[in-house]
N, C-alpha and C. Protein backbone atom coordinates (compact mmCIF):
# COMPACT_ATOMS: atom_id res chain seq x y z
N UNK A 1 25.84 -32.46 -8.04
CA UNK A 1 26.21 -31.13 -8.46
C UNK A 1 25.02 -30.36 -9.04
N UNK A 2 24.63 -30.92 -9.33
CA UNK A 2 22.88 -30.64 -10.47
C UNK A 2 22.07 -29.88 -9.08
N UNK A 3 21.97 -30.47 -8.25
CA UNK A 3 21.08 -29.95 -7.12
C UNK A 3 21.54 -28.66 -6.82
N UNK A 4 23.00 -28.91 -5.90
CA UNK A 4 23.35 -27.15 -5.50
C UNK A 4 23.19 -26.27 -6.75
N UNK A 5 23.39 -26.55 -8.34
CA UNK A 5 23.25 -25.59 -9.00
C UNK A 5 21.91 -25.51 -8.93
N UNK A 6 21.27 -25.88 -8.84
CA UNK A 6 19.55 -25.27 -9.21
C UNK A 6 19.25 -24.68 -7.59
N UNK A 7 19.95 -25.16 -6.62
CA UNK A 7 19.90 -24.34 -5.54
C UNK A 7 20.53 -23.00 -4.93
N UNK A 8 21.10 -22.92 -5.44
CA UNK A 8 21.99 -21.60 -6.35
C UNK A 8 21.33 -20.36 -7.26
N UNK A 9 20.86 -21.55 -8.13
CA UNK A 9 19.55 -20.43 -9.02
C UNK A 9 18.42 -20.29 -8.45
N UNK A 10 17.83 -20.57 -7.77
CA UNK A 10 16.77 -20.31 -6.77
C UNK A 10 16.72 -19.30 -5.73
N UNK A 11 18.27 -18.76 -5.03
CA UNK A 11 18.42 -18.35 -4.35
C UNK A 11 19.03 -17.17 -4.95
N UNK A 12 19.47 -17.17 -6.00
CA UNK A 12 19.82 -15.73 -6.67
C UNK A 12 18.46 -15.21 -7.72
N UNK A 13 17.75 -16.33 -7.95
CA UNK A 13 16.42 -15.70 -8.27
C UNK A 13 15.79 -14.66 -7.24
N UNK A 14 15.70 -15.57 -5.99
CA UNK A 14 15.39 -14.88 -4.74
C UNK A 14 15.40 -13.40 -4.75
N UNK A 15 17.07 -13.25 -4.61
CA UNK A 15 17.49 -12.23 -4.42
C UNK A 15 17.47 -10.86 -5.54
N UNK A 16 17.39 -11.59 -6.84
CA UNK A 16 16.58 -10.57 -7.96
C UNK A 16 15.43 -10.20 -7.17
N UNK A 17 14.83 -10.76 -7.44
CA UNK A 17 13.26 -10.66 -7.10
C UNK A 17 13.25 -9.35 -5.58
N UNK A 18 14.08 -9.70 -4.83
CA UNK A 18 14.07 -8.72 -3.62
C UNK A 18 14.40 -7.15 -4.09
N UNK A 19 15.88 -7.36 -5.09
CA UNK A 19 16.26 -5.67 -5.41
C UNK A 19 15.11 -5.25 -6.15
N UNK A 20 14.22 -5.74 -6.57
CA UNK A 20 13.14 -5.20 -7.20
C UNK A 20 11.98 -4.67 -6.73
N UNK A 21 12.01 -4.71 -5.80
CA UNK A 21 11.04 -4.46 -4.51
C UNK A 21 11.01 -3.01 -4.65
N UNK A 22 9.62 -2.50 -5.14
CA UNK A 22 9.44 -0.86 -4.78
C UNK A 22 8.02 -0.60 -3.55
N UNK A 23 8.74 0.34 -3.25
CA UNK A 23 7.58 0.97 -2.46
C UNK A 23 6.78 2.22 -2.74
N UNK A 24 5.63 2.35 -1.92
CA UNK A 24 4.57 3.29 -2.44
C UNK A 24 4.40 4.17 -0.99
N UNK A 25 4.73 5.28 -1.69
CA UNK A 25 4.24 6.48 -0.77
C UNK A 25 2.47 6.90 -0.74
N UNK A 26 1.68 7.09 0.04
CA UNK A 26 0.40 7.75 -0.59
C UNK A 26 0.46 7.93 0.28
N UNK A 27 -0.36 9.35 0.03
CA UNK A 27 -0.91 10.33 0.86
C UNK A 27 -2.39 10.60 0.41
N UNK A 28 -3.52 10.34 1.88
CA UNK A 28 -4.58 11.18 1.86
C UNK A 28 -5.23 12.29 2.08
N UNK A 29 -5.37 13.04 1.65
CA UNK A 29 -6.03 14.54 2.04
C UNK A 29 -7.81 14.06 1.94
N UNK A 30 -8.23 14.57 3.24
CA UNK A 30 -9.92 14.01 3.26
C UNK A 30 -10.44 14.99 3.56
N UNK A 31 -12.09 14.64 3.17
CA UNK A 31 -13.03 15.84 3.46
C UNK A 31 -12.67 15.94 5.13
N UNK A 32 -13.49 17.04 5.04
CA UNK A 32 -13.64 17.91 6.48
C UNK A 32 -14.24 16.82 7.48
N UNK A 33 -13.69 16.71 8.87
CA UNK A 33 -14.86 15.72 9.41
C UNK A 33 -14.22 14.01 9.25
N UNK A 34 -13.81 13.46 7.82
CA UNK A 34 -13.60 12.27 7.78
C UNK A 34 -12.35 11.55 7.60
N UNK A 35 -11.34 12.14 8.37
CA UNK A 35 -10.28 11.61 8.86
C UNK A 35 -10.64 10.23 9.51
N UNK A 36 -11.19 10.18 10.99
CA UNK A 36 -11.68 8.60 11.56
C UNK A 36 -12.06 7.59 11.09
N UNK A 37 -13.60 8.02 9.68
CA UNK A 37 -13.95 7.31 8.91
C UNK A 37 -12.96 6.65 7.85
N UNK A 38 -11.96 7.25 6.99
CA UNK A 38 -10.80 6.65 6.89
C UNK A 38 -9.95 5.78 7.43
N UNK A 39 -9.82 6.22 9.04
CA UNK A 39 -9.00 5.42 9.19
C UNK A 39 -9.30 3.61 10.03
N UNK A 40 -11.05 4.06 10.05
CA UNK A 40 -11.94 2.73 10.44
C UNK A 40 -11.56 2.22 9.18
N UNK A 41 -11.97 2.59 7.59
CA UNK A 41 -12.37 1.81 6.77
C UNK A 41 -10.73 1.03 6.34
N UNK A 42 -9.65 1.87 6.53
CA UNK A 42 -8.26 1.05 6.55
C UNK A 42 -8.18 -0.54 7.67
N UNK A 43 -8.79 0.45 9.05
CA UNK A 43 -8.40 -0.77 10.11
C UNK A 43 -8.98 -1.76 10.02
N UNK A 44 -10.08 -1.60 9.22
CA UNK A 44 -11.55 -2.56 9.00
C UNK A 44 -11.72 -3.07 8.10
N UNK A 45 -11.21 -2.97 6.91
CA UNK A 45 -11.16 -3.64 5.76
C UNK A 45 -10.46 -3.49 5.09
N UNK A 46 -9.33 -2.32 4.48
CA UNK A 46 -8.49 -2.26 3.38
C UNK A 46 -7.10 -2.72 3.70
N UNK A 47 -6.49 -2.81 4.88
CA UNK A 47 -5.13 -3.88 5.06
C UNK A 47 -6.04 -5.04 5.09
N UNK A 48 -6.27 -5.88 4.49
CA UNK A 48 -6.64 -7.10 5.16
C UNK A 48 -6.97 -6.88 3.73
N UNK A 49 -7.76 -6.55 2.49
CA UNK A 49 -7.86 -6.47 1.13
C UNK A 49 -6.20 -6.34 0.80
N UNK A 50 -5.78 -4.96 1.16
CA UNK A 50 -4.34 -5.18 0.68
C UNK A 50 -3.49 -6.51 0.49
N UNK A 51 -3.75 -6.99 2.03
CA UNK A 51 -2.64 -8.26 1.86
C UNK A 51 -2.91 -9.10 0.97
N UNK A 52 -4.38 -9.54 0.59
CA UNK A 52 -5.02 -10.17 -0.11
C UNK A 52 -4.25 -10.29 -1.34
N UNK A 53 -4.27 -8.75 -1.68
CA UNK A 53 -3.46 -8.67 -3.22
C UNK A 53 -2.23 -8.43 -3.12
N UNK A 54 -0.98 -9.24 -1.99
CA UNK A 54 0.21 -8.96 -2.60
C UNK A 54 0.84 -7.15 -2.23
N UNK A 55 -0.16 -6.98 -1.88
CA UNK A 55 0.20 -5.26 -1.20
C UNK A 55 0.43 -5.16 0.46
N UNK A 56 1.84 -5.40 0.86
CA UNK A 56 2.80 -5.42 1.96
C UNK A 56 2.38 -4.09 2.78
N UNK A 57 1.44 -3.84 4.23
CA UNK A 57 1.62 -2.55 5.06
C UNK A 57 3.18 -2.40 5.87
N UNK A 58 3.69 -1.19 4.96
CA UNK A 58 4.64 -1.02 6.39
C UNK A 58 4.71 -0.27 7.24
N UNK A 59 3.36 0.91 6.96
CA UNK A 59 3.02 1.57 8.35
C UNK A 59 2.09 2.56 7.52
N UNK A 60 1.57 3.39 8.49
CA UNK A 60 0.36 4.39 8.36
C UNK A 60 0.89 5.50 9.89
N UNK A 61 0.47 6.31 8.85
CA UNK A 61 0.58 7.72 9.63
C UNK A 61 -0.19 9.00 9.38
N UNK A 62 -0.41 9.60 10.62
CA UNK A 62 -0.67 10.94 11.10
C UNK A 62 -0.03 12.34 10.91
N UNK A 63 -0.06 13.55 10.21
CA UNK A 63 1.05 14.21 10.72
C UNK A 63 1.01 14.97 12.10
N UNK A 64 2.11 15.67 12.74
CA UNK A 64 1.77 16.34 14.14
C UNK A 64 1.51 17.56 13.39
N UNK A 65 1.54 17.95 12.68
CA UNK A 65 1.11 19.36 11.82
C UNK A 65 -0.34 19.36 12.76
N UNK A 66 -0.28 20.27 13.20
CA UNK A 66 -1.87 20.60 13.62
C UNK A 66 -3.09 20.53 12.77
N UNK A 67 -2.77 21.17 11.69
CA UNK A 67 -4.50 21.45 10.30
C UNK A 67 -3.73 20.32 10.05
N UNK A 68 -2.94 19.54 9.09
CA UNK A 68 -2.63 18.24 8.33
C UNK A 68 -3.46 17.38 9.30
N UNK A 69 -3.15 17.10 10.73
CA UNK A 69 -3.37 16.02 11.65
C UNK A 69 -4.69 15.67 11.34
N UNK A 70 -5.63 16.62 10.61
CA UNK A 70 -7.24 16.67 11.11
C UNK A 70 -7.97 16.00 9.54
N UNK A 71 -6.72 16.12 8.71
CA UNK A 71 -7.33 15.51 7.55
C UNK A 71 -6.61 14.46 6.48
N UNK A 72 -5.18 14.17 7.28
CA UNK A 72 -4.34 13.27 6.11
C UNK A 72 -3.66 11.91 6.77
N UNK A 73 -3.50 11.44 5.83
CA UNK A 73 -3.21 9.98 6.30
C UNK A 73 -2.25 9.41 5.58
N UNK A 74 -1.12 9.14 5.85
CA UNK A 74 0.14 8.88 4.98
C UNK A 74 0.45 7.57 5.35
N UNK A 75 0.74 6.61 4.32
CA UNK A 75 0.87 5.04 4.12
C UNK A 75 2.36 4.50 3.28
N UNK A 76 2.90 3.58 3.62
CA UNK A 76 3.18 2.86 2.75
C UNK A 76 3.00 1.73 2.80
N UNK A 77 2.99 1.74 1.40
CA UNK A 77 3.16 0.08 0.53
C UNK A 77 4.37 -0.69 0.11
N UNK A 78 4.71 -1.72 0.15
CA UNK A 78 6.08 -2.91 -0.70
C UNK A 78 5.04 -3.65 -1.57
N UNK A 79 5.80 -3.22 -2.57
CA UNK A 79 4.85 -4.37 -4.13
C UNK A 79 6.51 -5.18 -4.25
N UNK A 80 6.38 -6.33 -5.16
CA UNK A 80 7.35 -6.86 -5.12
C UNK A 80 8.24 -5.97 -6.74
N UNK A 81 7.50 -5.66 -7.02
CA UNK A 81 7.91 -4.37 -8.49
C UNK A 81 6.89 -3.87 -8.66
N UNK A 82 7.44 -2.82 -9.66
CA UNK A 82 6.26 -1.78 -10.40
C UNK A 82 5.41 -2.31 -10.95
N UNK A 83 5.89 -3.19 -11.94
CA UNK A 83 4.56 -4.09 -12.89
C UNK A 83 3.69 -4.39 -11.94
N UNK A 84 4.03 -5.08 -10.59
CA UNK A 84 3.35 -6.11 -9.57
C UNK A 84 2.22 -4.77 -8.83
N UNK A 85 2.88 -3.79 -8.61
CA UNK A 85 1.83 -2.93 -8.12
C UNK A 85 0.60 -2.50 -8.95
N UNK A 86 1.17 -2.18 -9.97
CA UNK A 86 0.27 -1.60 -10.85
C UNK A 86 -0.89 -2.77 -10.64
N UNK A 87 -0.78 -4.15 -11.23
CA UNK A 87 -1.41 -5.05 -11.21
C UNK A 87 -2.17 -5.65 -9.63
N UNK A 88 -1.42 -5.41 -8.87
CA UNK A 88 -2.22 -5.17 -7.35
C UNK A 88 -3.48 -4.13 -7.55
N UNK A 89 -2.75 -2.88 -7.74
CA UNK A 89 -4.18 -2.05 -7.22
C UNK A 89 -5.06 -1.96 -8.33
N UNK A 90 -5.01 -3.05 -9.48
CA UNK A 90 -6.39 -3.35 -10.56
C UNK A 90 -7.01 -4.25 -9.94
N UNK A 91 -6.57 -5.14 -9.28
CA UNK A 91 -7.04 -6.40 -8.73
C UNK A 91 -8.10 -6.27 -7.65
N UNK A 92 -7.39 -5.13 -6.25
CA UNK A 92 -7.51 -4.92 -5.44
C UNK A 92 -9.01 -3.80 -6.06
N UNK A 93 -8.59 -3.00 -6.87
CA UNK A 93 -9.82 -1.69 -7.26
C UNK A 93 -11.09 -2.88 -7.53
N UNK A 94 -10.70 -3.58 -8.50
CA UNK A 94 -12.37 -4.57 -8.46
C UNK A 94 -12.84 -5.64 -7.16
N UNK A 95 -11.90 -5.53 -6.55
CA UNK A 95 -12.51 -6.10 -5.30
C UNK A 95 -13.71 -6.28 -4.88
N UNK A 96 -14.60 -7.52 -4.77
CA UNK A 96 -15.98 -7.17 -4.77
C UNK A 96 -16.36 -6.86 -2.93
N UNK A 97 -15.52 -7.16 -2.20
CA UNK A 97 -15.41 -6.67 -0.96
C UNK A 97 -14.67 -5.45 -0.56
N UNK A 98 -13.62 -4.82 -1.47
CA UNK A 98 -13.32 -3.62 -1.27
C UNK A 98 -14.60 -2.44 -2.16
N UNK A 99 -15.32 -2.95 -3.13
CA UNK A 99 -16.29 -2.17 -3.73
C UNK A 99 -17.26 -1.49 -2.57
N UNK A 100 -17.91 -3.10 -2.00
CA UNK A 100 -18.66 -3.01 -1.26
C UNK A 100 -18.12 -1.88 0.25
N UNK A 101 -17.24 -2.15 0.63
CA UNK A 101 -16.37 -1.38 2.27
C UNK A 101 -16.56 -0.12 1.44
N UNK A 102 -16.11 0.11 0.62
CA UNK A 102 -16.41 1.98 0.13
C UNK A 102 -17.13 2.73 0.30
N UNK A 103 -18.30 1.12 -0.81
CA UNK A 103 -19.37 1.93 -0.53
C UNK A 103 -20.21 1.97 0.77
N UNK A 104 -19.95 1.73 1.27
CA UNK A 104 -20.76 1.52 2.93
C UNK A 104 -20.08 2.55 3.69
N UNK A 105 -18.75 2.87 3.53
CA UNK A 105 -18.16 4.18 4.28
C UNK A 105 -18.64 5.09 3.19
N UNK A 106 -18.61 5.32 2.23
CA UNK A 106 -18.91 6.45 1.89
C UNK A 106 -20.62 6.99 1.43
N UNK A 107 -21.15 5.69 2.34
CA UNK A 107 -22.77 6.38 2.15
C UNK A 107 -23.28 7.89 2.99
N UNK A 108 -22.76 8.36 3.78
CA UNK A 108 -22.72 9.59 3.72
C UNK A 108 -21.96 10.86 2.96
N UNK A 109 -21.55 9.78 2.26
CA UNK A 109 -20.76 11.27 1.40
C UNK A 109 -19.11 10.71 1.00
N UNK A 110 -18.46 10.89 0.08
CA UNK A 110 -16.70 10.91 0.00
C UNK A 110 -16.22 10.87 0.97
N UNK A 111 -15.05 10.11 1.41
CA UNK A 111 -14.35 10.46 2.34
C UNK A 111 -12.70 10.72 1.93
N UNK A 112 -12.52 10.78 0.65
CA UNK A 112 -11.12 11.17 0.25
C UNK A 112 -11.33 12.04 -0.93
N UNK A 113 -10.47 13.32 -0.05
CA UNK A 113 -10.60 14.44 -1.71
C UNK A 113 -9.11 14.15 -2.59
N UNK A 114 -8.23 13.99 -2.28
CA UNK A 114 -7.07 13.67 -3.06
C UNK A 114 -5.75 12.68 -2.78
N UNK A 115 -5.41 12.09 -3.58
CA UNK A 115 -5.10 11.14 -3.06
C UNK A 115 -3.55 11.25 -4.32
N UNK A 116 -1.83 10.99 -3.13
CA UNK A 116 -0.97 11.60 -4.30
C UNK A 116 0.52 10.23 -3.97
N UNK A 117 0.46 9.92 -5.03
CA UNK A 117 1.02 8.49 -4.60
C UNK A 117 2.50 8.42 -5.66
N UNK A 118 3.26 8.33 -4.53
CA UNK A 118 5.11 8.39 -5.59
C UNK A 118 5.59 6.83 -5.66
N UNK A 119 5.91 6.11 -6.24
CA UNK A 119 6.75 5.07 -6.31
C UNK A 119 8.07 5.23 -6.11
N UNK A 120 8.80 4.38 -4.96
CA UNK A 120 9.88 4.66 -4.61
C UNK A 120 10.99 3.44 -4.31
N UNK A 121 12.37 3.91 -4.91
CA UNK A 121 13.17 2.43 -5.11
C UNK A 121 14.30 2.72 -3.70
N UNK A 122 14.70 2.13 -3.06
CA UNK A 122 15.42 1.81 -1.59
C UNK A 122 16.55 2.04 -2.11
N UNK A 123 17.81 3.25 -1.71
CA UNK A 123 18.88 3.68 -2.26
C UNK A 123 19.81 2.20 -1.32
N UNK A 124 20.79 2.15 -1.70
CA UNK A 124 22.05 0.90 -1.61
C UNK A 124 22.20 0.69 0.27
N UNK A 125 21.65 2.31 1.01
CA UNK A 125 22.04 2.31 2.11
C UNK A 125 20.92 2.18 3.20
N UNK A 126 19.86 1.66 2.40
CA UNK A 126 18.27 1.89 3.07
C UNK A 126 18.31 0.68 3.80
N UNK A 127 17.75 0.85 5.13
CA UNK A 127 17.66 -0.01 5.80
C UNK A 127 16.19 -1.08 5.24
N UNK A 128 15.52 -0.73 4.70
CA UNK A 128 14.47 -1.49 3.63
C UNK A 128 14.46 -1.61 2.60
N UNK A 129 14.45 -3.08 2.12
CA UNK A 129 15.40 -3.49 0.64
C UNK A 129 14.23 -3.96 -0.10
């Protein structure tokens, strides 16, 4: 009996742990020109840092907006909670390989002028929990 109960609590731990799951909206607005360079330095090194730290891709996007298309780049993220994100992107910011990818894309110059990021919790009917 001892077993299924601790197998029981394991599995409703689980499932805490899942409703807690937030996601991250961000949006990039970039200099003039460095849309591509962005989206090399994502394909090329920052999912692959992300996963590193616990920071889940569930997609990246373009808008069809004509002027937006030429300079923004919209992402999300799954942290397993808020605390967990926050603590991802400290982890992830000292990265001594994400330091380095920056700075190597951005030796000609910035490539992100603003950057606007919402935390967001999956309403009861969201197909992502």
């Amino acid at each position: 009996m001892t077993r299924r109960l601790l197998l029981l609590s394991l599995l409703l731990s689980g499932l805490a742990l899942a409703q807690n799951r937030v996601y991250e909206l961000r949006t990039y607005t970039c200099h003039d020109g460095k849309l591509e360079a962005l989206k090399a330095r994502f394909r090329d090194h920052t999912i692959a840092i992300f996963k590193r730290h616990g920071m889940e891709s569930i997609g990246y996007w373009v808008p069809q907006d004509p002027e937006k298309s030429k300079n923004t780049l919209i992402y999300i993220l799954a942290h397993p909670s808020l605390e967990a994100a926050r603590k991802n992107w400290a982890a992830f910011q000292s990265d001594p390989e994400w330091v380095k990818a920056r700075a190597e894309s951005e030796a000609a110059g910035p490539i992100v002028q603003k950057v606007e990021s919402v935390y967001m919790d999956p309403t009861e009917f969201s197909a992502l929990k």
